[in-house]
PDB file of N, CA and C in Angstrom:
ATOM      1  N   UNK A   1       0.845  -1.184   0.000  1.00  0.00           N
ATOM      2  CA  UNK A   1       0.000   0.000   0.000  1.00  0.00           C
ATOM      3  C   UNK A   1       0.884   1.238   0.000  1.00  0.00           C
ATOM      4  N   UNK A   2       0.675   2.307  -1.093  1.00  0.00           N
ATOM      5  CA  UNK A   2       1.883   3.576  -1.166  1.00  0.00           C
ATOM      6  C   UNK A   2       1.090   4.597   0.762  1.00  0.00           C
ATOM      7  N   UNK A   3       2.474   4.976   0.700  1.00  0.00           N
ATOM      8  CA  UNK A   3       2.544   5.988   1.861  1.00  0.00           C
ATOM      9  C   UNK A   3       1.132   7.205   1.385  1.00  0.00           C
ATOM     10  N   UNK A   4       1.328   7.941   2.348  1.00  0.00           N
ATOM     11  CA  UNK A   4       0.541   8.899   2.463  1.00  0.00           C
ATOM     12  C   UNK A   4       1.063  10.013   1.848  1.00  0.00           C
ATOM     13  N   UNK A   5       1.492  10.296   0.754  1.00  0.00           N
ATOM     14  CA  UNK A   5       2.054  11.057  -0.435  1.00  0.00           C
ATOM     15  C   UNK A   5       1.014  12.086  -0.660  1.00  0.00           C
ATOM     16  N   UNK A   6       1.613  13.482  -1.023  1.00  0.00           N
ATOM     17  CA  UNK A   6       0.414  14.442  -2.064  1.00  0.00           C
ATOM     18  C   UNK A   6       0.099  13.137  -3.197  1.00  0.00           C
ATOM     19  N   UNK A   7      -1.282  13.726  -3.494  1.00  0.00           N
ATOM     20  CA  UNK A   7      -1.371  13.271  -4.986  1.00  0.00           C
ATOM     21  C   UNK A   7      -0.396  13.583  -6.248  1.00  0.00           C
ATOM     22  N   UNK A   8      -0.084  14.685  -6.321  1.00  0.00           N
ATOM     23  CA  UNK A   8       1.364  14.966  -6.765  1.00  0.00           C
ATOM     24  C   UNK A   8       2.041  14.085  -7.344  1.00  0.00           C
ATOM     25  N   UNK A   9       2.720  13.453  -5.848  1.00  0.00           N
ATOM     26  CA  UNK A   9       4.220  12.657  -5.910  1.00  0.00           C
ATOM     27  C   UNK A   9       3.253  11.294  -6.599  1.00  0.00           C
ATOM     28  N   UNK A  10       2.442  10.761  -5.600  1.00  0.00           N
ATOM     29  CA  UNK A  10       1.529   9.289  -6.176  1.00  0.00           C
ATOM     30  C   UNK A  10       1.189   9.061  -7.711  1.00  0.00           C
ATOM     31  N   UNK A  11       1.341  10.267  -8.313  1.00  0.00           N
ATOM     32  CA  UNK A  11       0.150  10.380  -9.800  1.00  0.00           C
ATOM     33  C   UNK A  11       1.436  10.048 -10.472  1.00  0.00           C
ATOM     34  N   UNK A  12       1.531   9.107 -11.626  1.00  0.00           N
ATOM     35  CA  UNK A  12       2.595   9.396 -12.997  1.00  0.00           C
ATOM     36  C   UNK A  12       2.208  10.060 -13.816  1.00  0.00           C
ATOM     37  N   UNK A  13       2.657  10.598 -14.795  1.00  0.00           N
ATOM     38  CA  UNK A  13       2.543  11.708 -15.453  1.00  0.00           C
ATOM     39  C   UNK A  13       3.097  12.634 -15.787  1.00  0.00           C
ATOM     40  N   UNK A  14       3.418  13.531 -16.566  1.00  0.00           N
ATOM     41  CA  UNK A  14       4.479  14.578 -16.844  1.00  0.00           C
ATOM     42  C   UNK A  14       4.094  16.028 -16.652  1.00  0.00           C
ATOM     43  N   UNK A  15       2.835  15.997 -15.578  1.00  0.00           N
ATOM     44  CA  UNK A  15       1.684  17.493 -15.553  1.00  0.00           C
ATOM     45  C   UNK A  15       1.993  17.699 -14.033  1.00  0.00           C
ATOM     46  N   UNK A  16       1.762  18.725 -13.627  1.00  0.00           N
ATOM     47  CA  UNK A  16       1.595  18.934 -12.374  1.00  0.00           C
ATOM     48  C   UNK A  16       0.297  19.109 -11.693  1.00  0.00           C
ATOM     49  N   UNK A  17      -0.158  18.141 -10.935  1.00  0.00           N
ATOM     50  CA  UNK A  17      -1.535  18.079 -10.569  1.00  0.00           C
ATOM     51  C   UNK A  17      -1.911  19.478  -9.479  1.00  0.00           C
ATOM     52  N   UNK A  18      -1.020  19.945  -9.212  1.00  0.00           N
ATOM     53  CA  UNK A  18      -1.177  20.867  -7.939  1.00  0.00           C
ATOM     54  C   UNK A  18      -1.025  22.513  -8.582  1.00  0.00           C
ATOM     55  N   UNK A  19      -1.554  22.949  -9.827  1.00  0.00           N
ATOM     56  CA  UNK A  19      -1.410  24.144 -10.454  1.00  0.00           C
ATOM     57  C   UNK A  19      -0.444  24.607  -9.985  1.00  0.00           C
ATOM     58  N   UNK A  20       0.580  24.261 -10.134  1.00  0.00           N
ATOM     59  CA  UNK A  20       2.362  24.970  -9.643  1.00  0.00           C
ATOM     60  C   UNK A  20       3.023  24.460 -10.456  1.00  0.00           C
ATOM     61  N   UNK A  21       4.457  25.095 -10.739  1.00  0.00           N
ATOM     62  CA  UNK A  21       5.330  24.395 -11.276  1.00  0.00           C
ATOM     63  C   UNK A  21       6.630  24.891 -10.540  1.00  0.00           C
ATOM     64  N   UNK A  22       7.563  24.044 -10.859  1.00  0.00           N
ATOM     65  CA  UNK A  22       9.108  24.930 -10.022  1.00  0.00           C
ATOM     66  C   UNK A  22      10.020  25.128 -10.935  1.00  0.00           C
ATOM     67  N   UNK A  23      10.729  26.153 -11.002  1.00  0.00           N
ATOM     68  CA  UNK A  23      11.493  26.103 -12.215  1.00  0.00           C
ATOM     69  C   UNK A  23      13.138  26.131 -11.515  1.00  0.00           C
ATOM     70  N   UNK A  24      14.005  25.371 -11.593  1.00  0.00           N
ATOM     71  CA  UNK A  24      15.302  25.803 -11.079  1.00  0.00           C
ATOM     72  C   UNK A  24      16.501  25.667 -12.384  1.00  0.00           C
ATOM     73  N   UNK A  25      17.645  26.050 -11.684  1.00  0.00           N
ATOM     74  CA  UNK A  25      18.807  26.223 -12.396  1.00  0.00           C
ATOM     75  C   UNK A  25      19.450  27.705 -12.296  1.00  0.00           C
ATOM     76  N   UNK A  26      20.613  27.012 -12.844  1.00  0.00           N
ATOM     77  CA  UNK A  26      21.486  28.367 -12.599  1.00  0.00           C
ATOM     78  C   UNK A  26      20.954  29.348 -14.011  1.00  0.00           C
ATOM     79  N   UNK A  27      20.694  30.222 -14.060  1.00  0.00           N
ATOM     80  CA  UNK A  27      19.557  30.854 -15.563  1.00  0.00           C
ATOM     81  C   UNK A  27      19.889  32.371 -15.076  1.00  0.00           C
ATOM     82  N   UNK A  28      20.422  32.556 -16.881  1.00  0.00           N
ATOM     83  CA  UNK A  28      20.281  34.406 -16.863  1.00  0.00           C
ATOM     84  C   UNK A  28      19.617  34.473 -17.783  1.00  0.00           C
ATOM     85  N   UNK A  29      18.510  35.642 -17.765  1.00  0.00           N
ATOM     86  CA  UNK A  29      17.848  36.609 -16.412  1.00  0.00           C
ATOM     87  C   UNK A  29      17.466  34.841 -15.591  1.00  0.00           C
ATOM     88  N   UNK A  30      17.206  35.564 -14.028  1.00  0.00           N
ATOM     89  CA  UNK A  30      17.100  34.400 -13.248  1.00  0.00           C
ATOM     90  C   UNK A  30      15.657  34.165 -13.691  1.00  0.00           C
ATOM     91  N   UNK A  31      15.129  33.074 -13.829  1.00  0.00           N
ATOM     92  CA  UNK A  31      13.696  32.943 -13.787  1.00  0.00           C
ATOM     93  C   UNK A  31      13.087  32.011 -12.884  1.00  0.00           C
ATOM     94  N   UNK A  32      14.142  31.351 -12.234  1.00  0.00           N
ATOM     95  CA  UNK A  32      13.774  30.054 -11.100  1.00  0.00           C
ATOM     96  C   UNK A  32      12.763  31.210 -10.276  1.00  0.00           C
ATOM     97  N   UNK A  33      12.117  29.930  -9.927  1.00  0.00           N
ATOM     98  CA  UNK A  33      10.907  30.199  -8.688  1.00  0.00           C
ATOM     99  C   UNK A  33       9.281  29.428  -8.727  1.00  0.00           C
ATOM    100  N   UNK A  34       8.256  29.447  -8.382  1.00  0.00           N
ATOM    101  CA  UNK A  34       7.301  29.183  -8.648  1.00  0.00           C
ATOM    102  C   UNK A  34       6.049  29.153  -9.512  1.00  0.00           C
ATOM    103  N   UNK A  35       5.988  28.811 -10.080  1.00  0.00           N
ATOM    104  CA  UNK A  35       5.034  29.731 -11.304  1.00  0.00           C
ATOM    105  C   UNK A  35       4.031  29.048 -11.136  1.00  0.00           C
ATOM    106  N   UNK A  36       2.710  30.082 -11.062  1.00  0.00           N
ATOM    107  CA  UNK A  36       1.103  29.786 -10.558  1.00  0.00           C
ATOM    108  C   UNK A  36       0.618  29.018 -11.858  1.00  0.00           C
ATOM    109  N   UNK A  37      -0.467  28.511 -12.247  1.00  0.00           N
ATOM    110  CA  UNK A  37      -1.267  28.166 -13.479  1.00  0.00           C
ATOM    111  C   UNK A  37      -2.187  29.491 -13.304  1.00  0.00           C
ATOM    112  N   UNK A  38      -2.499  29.934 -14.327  1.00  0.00           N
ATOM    113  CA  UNK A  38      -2.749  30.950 -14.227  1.00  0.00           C
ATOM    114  C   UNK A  38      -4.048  31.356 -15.428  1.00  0.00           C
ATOM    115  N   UNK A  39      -4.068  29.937 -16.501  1.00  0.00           N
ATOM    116  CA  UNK A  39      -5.115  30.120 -17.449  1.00  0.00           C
ATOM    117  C   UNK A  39      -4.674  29.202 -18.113  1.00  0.00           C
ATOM    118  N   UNK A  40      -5.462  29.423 -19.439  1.00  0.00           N
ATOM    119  CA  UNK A  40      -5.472  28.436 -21.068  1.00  0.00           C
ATOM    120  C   UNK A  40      -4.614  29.264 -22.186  1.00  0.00           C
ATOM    121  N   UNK A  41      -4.078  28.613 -22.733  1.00  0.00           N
ATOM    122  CA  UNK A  41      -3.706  29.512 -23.903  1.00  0.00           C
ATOM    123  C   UNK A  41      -3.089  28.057 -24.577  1.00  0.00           C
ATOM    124  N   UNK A  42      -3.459  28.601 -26.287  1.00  0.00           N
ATOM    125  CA  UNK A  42      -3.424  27.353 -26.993  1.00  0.00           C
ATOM    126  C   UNK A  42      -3.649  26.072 -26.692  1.00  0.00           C
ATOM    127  N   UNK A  43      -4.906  25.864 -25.765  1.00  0.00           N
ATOM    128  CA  UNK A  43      -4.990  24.995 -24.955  1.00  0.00           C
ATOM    129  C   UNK A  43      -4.637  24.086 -24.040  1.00  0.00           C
ATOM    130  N   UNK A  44      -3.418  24.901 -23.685  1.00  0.00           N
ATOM    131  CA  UNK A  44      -3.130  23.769 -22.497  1.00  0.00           C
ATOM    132  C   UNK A  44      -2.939  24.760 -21.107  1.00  0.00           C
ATOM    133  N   UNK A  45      -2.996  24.224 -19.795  1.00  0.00           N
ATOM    134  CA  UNK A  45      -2.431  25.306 -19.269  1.00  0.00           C
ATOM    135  C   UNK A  45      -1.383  26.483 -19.574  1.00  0.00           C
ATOM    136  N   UNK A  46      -1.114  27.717 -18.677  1.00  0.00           N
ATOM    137  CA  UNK A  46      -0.140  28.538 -18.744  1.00  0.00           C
ATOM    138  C   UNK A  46      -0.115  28.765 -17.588  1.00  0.00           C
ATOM    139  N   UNK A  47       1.712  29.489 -17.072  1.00  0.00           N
ATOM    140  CA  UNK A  47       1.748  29.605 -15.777  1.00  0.00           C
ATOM    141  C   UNK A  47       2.649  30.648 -15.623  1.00  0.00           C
ATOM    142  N   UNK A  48       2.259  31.359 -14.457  1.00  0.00           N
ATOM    143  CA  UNK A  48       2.945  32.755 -14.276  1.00  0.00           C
ATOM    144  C   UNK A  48       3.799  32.671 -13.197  1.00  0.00           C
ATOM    145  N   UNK A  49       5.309  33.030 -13.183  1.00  0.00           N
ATOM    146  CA  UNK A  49       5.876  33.155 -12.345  1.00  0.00           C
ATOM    147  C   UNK A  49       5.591  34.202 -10.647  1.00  0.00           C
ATOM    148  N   UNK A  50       5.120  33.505  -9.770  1.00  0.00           N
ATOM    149  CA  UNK A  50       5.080  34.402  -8.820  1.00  0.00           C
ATOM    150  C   UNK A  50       5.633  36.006  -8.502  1.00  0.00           C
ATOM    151  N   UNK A  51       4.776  36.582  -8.852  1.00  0.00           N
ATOM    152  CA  UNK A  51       5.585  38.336  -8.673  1.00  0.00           C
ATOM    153  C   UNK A  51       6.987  38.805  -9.272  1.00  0.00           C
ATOM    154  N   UNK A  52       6.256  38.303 -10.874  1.00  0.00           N
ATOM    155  CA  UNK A  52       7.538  38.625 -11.652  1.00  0.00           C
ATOM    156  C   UNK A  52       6.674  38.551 -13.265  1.00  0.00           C
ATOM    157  N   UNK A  53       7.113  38.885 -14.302  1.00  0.00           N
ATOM    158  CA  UNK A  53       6.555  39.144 -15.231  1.00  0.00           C
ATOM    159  C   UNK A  53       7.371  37.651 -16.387  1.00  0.00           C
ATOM    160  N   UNK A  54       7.225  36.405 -15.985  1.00  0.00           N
ATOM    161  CA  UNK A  54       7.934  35.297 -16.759  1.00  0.00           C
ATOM    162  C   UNK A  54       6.556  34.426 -16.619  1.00  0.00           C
ATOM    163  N   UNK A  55       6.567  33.786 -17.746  1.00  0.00           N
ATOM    164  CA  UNK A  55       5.665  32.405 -17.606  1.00  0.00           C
ATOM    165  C   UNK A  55       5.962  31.064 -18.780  1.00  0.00           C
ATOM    166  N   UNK A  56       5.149  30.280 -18.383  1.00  0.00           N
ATOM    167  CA  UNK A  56       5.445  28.939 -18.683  1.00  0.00           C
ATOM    168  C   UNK A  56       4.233  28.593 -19.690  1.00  0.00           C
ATOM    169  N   UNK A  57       4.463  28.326 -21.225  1.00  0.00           N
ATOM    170  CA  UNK A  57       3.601  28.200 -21.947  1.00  0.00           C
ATOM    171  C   UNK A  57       3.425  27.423 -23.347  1.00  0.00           C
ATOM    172  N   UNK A  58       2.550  26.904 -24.063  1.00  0.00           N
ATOM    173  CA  UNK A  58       2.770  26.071 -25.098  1.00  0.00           C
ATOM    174  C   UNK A  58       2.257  27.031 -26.346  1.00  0.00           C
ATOM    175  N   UNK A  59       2.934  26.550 -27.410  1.00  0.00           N
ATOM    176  CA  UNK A  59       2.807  27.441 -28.691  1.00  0.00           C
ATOM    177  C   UNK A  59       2.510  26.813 -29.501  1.00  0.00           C
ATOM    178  N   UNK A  60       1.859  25.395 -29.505  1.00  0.00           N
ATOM    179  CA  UNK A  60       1.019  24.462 -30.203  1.00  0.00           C
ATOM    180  C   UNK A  60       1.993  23.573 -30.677  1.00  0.00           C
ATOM    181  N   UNK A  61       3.572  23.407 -30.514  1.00  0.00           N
ATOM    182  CA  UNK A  61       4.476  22.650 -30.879  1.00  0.00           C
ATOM    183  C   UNK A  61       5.811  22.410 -29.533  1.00  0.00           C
ATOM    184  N   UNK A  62       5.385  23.464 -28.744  1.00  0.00           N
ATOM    185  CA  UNK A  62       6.470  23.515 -27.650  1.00  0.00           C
ATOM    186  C   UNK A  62       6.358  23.962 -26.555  1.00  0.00           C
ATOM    187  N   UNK A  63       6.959  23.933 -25.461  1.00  0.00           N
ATOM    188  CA  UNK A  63       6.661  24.261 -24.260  1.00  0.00           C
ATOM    189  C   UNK A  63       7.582  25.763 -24.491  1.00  0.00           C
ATOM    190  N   UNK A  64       7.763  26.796 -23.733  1.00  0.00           N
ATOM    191  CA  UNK A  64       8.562  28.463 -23.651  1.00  0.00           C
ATOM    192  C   UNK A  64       8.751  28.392 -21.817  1.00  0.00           C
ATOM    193  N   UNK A  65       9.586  29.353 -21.632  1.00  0.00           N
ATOM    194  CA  UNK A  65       9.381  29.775 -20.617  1.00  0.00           C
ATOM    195  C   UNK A  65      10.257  31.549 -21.143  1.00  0.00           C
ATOM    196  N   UNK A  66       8.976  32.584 -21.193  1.00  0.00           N
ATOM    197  CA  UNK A  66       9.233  33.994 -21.669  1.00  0.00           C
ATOM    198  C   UNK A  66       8.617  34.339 -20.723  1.00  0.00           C
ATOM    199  N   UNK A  67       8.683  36.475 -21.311  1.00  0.00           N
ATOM    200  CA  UNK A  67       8.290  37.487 -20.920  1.00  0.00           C
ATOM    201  C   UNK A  67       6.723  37.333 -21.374  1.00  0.00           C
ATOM    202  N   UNK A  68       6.305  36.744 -21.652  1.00  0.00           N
ATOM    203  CA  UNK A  68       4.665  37.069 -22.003  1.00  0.00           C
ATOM    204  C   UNK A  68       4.198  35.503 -22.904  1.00  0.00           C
ATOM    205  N   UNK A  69       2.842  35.259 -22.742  1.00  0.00           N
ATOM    206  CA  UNK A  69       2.579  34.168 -23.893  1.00  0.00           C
ATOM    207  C   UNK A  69       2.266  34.424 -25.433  1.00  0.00           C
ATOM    208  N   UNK A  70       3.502  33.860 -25.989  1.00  0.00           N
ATOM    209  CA  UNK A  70       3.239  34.041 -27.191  1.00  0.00           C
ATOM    210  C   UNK A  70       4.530  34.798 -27.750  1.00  0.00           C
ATOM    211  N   UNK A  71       5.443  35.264 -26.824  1.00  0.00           N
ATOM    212  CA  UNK A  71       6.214  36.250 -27.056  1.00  0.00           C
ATOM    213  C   UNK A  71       7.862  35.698 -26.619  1.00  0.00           C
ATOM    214  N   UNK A  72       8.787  35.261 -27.937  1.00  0.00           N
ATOM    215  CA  UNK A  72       9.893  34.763 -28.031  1.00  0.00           C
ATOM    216  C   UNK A  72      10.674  35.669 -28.548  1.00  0.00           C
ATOM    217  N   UNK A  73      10.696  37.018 -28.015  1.00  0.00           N
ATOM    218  CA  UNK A  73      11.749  37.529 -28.697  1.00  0.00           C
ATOM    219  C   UNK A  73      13.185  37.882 -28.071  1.00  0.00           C
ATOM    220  N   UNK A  74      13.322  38.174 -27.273  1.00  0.00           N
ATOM    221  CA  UNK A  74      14.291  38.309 -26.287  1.00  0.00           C
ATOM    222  C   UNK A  74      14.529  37.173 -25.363  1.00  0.00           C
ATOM    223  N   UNK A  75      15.036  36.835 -24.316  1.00  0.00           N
ATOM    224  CA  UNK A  75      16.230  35.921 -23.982  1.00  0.00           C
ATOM    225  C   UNK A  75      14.921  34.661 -23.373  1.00  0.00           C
ATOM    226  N   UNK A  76      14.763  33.613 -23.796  1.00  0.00           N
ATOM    227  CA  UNK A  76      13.737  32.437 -23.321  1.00  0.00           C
ATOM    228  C   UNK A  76      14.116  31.201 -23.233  1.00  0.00           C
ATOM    229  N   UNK A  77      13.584  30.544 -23.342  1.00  0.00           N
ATOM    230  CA  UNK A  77      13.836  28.839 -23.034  1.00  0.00           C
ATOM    231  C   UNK A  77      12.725  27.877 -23.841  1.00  0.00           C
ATOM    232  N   UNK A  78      13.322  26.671 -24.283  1.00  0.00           N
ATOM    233  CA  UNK A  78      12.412  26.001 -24.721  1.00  0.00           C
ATOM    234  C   UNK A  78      12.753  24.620 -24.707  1.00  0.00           C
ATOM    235  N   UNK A  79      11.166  23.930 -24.607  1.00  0.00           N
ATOM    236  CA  UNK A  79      11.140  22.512 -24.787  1.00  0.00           C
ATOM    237  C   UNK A  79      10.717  22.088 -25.725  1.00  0.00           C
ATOM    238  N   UNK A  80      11.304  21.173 -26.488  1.00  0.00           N
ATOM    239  CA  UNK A  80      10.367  19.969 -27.352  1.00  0.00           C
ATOM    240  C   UNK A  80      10.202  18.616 -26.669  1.00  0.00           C
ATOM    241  N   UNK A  81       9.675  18.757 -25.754  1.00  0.00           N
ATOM    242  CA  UNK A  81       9.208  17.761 -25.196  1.00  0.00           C
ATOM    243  C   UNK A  81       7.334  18.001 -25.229  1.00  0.00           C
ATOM    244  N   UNK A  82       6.377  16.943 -25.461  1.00  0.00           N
ATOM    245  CA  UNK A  82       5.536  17.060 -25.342  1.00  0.00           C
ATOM    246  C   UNK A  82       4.665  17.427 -23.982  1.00  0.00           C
ATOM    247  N   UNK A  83       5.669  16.964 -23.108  1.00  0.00           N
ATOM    248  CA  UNK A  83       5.073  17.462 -21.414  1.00  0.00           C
ATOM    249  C   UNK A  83       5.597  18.359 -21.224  1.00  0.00           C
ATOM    250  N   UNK A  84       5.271  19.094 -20.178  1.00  0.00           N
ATOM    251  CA  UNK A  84       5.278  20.288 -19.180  1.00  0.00           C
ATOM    252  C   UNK A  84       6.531  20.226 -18.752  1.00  0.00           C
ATOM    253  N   UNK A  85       6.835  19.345 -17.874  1.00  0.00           N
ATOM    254  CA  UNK A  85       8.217  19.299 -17.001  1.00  0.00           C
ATOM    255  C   UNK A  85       8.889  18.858 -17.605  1.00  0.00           C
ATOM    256  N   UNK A  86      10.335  19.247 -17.418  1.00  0.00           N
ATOM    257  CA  UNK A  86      11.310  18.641 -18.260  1.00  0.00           C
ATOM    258  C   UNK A  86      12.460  19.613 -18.259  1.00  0.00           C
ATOM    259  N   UNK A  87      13.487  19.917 -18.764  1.00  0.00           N
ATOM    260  CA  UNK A  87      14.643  20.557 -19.456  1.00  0.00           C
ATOM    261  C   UNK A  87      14.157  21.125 -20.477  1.00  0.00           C
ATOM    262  N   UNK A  88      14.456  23.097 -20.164  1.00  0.00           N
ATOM    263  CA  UNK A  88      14.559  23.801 -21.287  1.00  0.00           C
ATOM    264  C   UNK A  88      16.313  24.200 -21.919  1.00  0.00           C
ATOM    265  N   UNK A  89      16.135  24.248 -23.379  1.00  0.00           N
ATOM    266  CA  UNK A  89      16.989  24.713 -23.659  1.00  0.00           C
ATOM    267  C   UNK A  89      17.250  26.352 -23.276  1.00  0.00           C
ATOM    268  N   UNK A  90      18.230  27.260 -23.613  1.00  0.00           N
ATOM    269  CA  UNK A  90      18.319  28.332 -23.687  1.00  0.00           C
ATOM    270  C   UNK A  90      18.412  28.635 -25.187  1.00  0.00           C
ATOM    271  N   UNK A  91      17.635  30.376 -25.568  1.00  0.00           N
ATOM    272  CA  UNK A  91      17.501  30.590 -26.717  1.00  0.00           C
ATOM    273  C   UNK A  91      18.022  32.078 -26.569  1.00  0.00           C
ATOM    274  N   UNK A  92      18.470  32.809 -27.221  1.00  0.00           N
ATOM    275  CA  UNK A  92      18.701  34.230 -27.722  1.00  0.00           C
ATOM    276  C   UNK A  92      19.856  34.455 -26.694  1.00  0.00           C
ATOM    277  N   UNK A  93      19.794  35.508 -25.879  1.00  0.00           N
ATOM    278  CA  UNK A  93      20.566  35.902 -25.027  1.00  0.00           C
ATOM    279  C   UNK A  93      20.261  35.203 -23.957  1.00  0.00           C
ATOM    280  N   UNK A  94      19.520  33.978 -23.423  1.00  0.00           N
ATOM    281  CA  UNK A  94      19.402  33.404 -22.152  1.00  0.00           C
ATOM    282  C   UNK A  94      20.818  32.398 -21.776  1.00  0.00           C
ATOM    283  N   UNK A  95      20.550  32.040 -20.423  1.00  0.00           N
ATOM    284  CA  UNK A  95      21.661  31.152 -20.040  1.00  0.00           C
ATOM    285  C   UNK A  95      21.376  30.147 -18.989  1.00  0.00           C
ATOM    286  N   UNK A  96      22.092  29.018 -19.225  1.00  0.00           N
ATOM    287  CA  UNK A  96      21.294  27.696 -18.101  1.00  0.00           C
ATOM    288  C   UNK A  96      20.302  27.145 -18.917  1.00  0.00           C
ATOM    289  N   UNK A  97      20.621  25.602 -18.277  1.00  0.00           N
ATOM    290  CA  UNK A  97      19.249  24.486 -18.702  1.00  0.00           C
ATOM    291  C   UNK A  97      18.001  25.026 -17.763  1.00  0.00           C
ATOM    292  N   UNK A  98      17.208  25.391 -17.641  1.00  0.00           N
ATOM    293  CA  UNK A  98      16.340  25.975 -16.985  1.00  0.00           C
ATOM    294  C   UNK A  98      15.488  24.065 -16.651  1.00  0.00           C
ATOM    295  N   UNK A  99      14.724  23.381 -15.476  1.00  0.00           N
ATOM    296  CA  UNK A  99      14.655  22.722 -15.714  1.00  0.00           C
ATOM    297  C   UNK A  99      13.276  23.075 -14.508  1.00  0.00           C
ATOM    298  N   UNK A 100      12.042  22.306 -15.219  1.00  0.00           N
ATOM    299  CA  UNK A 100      10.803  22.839 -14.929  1.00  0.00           C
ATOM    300  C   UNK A 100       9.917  21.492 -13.986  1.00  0.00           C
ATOM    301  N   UNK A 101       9.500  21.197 -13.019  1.00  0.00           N
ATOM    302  CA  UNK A 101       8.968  20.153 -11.890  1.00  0.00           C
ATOM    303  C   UNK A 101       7.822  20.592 -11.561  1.00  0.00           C
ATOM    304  N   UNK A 102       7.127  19.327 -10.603  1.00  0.00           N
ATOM    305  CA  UNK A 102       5.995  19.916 -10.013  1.00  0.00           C
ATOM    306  C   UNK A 102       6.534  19.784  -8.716  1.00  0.00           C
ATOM    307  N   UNK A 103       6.251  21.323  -8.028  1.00  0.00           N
ATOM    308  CA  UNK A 103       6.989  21.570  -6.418  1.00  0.00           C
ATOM    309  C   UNK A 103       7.015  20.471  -5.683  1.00  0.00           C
ATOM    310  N   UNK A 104       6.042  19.507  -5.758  1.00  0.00           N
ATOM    311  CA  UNK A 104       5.643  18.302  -4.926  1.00  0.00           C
ATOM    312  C   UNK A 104       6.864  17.175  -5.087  1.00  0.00           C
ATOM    313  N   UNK A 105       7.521  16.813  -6.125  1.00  0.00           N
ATOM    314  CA  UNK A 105       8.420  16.418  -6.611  1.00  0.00           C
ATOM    315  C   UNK A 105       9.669  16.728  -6.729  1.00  0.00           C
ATOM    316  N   UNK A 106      10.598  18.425  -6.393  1.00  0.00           N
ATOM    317  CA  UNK A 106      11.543  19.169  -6.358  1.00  0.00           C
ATOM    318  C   UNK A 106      12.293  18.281  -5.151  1.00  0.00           C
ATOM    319  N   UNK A 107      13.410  17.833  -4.994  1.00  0.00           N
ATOM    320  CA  UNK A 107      14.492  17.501  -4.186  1.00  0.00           C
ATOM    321  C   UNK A 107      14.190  16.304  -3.742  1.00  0.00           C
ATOM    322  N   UNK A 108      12.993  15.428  -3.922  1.00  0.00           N
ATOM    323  CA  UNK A 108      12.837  14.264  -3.983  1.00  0.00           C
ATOM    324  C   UNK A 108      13.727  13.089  -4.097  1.00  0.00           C
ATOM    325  N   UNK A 109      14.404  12.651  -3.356  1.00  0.00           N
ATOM    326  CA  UNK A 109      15.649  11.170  -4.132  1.00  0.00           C
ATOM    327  C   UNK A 109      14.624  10.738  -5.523  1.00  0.00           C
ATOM    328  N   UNK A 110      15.456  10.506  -6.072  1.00  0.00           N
ATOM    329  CA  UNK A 110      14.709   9.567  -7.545  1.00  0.00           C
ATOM    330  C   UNK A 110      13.952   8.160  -7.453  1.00  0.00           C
ATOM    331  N   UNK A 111      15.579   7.566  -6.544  1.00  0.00           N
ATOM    332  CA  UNK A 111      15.008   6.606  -6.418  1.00  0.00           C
ATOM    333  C   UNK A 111      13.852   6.130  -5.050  1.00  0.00           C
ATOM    334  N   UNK A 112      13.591   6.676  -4.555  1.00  0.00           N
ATOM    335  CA  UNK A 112      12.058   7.341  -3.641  1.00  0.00           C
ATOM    336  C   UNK A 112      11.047   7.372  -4.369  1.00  0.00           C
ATOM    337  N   UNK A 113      10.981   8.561  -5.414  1.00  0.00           N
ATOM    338  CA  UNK A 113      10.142   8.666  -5.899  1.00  0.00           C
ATOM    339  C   UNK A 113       9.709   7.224  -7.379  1.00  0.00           C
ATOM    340  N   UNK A 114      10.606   6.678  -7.714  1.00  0.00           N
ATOM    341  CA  UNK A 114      10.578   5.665  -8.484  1.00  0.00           C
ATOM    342  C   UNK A 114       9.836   4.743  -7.677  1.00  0.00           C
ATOM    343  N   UNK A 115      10.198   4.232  -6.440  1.00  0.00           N
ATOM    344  CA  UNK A 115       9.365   3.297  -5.409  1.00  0.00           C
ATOM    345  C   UNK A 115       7.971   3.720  -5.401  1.00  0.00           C
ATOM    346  N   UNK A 116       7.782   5.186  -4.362  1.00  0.00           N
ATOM    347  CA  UNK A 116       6.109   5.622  -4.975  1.00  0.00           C
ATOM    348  C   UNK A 116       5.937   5.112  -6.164  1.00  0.00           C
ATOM    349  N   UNK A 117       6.047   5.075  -7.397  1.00  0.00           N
ATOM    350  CA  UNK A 117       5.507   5.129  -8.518  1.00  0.00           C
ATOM    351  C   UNK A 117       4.969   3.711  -8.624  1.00  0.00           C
ATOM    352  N   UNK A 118       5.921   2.908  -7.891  1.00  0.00           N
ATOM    353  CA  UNK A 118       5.598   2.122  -8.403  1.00  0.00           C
ATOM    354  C   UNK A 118       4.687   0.827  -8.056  1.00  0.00           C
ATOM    355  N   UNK A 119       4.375   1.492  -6.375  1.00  0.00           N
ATOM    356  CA  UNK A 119       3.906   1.333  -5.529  1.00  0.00           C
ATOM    357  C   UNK A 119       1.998   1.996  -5.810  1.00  0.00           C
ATOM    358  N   UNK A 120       2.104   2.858  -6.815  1.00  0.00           N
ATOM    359  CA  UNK A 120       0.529   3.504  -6.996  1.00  0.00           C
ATOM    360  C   UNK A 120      -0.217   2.761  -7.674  1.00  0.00           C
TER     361      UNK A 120
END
């Protein structure tokens, strides 16, 4: 029987069930921190960095993490990965793998969280 886990950690999946995401890494401009869900756009969620003007968003082929949705012009990040979480590249003037989690999951041992999984 799995432990008493958020749903979060228990769920597989590549989404964050808890409308949060965490973004860390060493990244210029910094953009690590929390980012809320915050709406729809191109249908999938979008998410806004807590008290800061960055968010987390899909452009119908990719995941971003910019200054606005929709808006790649200056220093961003990107995934081709079909999920949410994962490793962004850096694009234009940015710097760092920017690498995107659900908070529930951040500093987790792996192999911990591999046991939950496998345990659900």
């Amino acid at each position: 029987m799995p432990s008493a886990l958020p749903l979060a950690v228990a769920a597989a999946g590549s989404f964050a069930l808890t409308g949060e995401l965490e973004v860390t890494g060493t990244l210029s401009p910094d953009v690590t921190g929390t980012y809320d869900e915050t709406g729809v756009y191109n249908g999938e969620a979008y998410y806004k960095l807590t008290g800061e003007g960055w968010y987390i968003w899909w452009d119908g082929a990719n995941w971003f993490i910019s200054e606005g949705t929709g808006f790649k012009l200056n220093e961003h990040w990107r995934s081709t990965d079909p999920g949410v979480t994962g490793d962004y590249e850096p694009l234009e003037f940015a710097t760092g793998t920017a690498t995107v989690g659900d908070p529930a999951t951040v500093g987790i041992p792996s192999y911990y969280y591999a046991q939950e999984q496998a345990a659900a």
